[in-house]
Protein backbone atom coordinates (compact mmCIF):
# COMPACT_ATOMS: atom_id res chain seq x y z
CA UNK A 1 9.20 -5.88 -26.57
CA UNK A 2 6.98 -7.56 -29.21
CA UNK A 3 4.49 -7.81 -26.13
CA UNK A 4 4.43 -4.07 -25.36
CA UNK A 5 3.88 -2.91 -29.05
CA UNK A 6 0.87 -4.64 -28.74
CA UNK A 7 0.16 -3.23 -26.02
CA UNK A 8 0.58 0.27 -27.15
CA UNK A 9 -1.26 -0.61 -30.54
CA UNK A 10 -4.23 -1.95 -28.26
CA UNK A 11 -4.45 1.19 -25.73
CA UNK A 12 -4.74 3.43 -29.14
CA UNK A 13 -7.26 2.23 -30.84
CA UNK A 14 -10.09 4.11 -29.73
CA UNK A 15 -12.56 1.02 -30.65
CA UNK A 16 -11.27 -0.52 -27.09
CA UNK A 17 -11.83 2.66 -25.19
CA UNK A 18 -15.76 3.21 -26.42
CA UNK A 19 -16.82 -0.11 -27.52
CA UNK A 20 -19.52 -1.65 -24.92
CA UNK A 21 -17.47 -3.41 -22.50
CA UNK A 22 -14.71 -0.99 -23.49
CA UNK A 23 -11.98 0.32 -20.86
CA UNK A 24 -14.26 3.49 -20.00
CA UNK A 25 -17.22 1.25 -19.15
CA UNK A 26 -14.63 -0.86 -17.10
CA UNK A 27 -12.92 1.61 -15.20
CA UNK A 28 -16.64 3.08 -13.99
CA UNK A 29 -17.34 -0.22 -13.04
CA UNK A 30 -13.37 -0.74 -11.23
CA UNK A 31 -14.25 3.29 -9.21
CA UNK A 32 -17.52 2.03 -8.32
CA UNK A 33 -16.49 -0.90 -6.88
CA UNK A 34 -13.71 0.39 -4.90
CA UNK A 35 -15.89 3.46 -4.15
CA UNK A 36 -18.59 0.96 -2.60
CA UNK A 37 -15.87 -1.37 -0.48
CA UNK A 38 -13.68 1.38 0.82
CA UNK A 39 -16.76 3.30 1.74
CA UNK A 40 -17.97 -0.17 3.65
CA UNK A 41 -14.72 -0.54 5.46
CA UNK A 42 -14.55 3.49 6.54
CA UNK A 43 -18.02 3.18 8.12
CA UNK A 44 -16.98 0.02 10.13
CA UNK A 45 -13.11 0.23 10.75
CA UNK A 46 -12.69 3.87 10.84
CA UNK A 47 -15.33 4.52 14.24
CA UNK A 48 -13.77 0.93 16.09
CA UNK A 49 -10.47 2.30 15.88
CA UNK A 50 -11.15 5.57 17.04
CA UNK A 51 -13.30 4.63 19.82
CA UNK A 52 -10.78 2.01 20.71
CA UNK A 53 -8.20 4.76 20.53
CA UNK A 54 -9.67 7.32 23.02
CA UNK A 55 -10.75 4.77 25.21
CA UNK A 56 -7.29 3.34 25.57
CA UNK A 57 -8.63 0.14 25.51
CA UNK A 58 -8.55 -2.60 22.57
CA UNK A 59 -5.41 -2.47 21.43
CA UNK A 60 -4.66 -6.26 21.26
CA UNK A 61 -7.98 -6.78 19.78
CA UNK A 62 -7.30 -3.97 16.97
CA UNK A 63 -3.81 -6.07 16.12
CA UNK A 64 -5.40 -9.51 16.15
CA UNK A 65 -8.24 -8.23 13.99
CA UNK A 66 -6.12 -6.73 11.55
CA UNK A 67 -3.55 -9.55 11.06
CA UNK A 68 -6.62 -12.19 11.01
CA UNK A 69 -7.65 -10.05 8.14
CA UNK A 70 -4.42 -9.54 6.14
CA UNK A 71 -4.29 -13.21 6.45
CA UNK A 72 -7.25 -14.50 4.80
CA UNK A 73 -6.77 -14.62 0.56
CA UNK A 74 -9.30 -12.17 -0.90
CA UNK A 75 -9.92 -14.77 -3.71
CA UNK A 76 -10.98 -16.61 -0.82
CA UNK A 77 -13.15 -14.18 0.54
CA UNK A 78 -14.11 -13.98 -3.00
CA UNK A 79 -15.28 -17.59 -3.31
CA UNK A 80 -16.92 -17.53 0.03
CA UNK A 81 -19.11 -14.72 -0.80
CA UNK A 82 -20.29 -16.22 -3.90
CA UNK A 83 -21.62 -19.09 -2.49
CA UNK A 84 -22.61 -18.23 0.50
CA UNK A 85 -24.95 -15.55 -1.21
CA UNK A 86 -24.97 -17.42 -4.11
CA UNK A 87 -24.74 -14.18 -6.55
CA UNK A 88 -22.19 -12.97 -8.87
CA UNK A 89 -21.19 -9.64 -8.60
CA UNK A 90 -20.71 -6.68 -6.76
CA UNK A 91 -22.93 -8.77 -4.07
CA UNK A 92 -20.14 -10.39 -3.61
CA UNK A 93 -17.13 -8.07 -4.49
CA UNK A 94 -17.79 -5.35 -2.41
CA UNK A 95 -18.31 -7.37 0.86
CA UNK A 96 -14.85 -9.63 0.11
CA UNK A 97 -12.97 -6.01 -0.42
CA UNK A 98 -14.07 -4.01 2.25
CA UNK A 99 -12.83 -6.98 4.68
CA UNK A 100 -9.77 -6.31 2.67
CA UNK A 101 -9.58 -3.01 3.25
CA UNK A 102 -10.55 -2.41 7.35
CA UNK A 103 -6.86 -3.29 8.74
CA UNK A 104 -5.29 -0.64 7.50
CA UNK A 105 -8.23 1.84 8.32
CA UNK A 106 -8.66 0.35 11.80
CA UNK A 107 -5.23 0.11 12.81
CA UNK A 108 -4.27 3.71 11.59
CA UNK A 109 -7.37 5.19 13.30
CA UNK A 110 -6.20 3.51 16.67
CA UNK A 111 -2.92 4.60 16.25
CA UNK A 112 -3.55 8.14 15.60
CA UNK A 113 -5.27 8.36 18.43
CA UNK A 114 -3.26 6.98 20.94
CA UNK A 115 -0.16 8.59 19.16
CA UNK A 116 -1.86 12.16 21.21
CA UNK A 117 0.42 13.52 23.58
CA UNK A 118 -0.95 12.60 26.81
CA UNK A 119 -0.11 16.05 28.00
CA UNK A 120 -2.57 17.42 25.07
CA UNK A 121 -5.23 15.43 26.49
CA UNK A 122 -4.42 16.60 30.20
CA UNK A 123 -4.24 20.12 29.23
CA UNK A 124 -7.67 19.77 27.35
CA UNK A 125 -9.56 17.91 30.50
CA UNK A 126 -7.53 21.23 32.48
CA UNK A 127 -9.58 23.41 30.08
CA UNK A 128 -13.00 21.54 31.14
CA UNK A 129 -13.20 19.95 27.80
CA UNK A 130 -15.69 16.63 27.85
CA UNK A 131 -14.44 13.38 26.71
CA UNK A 132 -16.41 13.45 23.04
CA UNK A 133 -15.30 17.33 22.71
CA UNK A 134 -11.71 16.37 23.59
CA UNK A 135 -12.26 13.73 20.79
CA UNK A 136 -13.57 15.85 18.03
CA UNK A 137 -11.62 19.34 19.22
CA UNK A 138 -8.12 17.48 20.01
CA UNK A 139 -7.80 14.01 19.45
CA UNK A 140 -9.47 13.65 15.63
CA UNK A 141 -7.89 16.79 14.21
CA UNK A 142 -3.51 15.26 15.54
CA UNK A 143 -4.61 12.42 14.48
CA UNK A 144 -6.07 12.85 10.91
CA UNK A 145 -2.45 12.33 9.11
CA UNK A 146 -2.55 8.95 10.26
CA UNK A 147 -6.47 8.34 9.38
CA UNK A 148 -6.08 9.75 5.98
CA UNK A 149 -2.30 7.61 5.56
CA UNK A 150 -4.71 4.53 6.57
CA UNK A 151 -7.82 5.62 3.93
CA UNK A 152 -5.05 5.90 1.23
CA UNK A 153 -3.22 3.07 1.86
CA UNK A 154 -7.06 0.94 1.81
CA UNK A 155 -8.18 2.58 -1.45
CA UNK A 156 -4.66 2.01 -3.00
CA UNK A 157 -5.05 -1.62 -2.07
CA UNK A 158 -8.27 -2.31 -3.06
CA UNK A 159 -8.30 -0.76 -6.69
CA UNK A 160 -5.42 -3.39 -6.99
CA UNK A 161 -7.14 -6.19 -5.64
CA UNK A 162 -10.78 -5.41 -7.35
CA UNK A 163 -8.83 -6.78 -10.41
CA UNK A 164 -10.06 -10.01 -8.98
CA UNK A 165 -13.54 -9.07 -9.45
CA UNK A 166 -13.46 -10.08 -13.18
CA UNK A 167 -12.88 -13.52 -12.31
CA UNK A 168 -16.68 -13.61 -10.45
CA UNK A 169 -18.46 -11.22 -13.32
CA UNK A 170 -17.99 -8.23 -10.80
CA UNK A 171 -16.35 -6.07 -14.36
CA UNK A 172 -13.65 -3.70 -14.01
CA UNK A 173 -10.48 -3.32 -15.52
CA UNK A 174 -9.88 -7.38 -14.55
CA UNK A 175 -11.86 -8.19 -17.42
CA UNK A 176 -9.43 -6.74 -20.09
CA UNK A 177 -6.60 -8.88 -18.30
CA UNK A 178 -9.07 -12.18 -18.17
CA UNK A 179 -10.45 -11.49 -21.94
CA UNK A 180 -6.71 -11.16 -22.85
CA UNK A 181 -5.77 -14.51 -20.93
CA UNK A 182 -8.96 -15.54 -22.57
CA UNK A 183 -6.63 -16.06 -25.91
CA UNK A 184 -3.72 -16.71 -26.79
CA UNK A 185 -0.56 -15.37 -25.44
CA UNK A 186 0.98 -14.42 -28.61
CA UNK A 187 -2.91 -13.03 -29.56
CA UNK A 188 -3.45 -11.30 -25.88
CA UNK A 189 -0.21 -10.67 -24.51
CA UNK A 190 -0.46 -7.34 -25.46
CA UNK A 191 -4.34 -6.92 -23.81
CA UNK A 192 -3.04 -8.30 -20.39
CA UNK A 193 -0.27 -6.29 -20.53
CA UNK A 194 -2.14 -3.34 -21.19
CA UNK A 195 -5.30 -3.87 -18.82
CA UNK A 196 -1.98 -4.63 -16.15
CA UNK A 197 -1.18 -1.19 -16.83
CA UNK A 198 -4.42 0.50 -16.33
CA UNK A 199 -5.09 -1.14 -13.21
CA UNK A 200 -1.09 0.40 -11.53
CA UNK A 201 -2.07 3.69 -13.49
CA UNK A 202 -5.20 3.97 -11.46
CA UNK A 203 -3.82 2.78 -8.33
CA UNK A 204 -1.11 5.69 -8.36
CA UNK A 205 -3.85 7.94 -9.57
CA UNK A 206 -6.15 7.42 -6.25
CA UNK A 207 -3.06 7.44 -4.22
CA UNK A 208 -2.30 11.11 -5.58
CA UNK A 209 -5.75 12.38 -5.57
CA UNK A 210 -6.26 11.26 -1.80
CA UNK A 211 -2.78 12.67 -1.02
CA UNK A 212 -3.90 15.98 -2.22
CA UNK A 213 -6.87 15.69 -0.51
CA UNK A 214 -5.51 15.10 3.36
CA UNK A 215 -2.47 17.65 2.62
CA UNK A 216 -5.07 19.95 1.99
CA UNK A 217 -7.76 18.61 4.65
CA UNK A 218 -5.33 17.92 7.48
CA UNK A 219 -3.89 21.05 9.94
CA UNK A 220 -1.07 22.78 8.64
CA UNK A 221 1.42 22.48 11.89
CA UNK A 222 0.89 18.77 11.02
CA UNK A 223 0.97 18.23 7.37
CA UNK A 224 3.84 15.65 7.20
CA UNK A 225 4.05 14.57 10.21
CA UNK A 226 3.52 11.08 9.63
CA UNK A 227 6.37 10.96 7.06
CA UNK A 228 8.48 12.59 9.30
CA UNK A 229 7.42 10.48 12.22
CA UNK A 230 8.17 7.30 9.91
CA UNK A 231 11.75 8.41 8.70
CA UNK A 232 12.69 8.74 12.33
CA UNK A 233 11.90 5.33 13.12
CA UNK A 234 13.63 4.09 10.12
CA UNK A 235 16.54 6.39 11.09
CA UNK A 236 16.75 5.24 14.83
CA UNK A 237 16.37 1.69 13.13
CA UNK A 238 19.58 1.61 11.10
CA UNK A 239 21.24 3.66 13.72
CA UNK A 240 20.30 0.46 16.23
CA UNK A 241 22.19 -1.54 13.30
């Protein structure tokens, strides 16, 4: 408890908030970052799954891709991007999180698209619709509840993980945690603890923001659908049981 009174005491004095280096200047730096990497990730993953998708093609290459991926240590990536361009930094950050963040982009993309009824996409080529109209008219619009479940699920992951970014002079919210670890325990408990609870605040922050965003951005007949989708799975799961 001792721990989390300093942590309290730390978070109110306003000193850490506006002080150079302070936790405003560090969570710019922690949005920017994860701005830049998710942003990387969308441009590559999100049009590779799609295509992938509508072609019906690629499938086995969209699962190998994305567990290779999950499997490789982002402090890893980290290292190998630092000496490989031999610069500290977002050079290096935003590069070892976007890798981070395509399999969940790439693999929801594909799967919202192949997730179409195939009697959708029969009616639509019955209605003289071309294959890139029957993408952005039928295929893109069902499937945005999965695309925006795999943006979310990236951005959540990444503002985690660009805590990591401290520990190669990338800034962010790691550096309170490394400046605590930096002391003492019984000195910086309270910072790490603290800078551990700004990072989870702002990871359930972007998670709610982008949730707004795709309830609001995605059809109405198919707001929820993926949550519903999910539940029956998990339902016909237990029922297997």
């Amino acid at each position: 408890m001792n721990y989390i009174n300093q942590a309290i005491t730390w978070l109110n004095d306003p000193l850490n908030w506006t002080n150079p280096g302070g936790i405003i200047d560090s969570l710019k730096q922690h949005l920017w970052l994860s701005f830049l990497s998710v942003l990387v990730a969308t441009v590559i993953a999100l049009p590779i799954g799609v295509w992938f998708g509508h072609s019906g093609r690629g499938g086995s290459t969209v699962v190998a891709v994305s567990n290779m991926t999950r499997a490789i240590p982002t402090y890893a990536l980290l290292a190998v991007f630092v000496v490989g361009t031999a610069k500290l930094g977002a050079p290096s950050v935003v590069p070892a999180l976007a890798i981070f963040a395509i399999p969940p982009i790439l693999a929801n993309a594909y799967t919202g698209i192949r997730e179409v009824d195939p009697e959708v996409r029969d009616s639509a080529r019955g209605m003289g619709l071309s294959g890139g109209q029957m993408l952005r008219q039928v295929e893109l619009p069902l499937a945005s509840p999965y695309i925006w479940a795999g943006l979310r699920n990236a951005a959540v992951q990444v503002v985690a993980t660009a805590t990591l970014a401290a520990l190669v002079a990338g800034g962010g919210l790691g550096t309170i945690i490394t400046a605590g670890f930096g002391l003492s325990i019984a000195a910086g408990g309270g910072q790490i603890i603290a800078g551990g609870f700004l990072v989870a605040l702002l990871a359930l922050l972007v998670n709610g923001v982008i949730s707004v965003f795709a309830y609001f951005l995605t059809p109405i007949p198919l707001r929820g659908t993926t949550r519903r989708r999910l539940f029956r799975q998990r339902a016909r799961v237990v029922t297997d049981r």
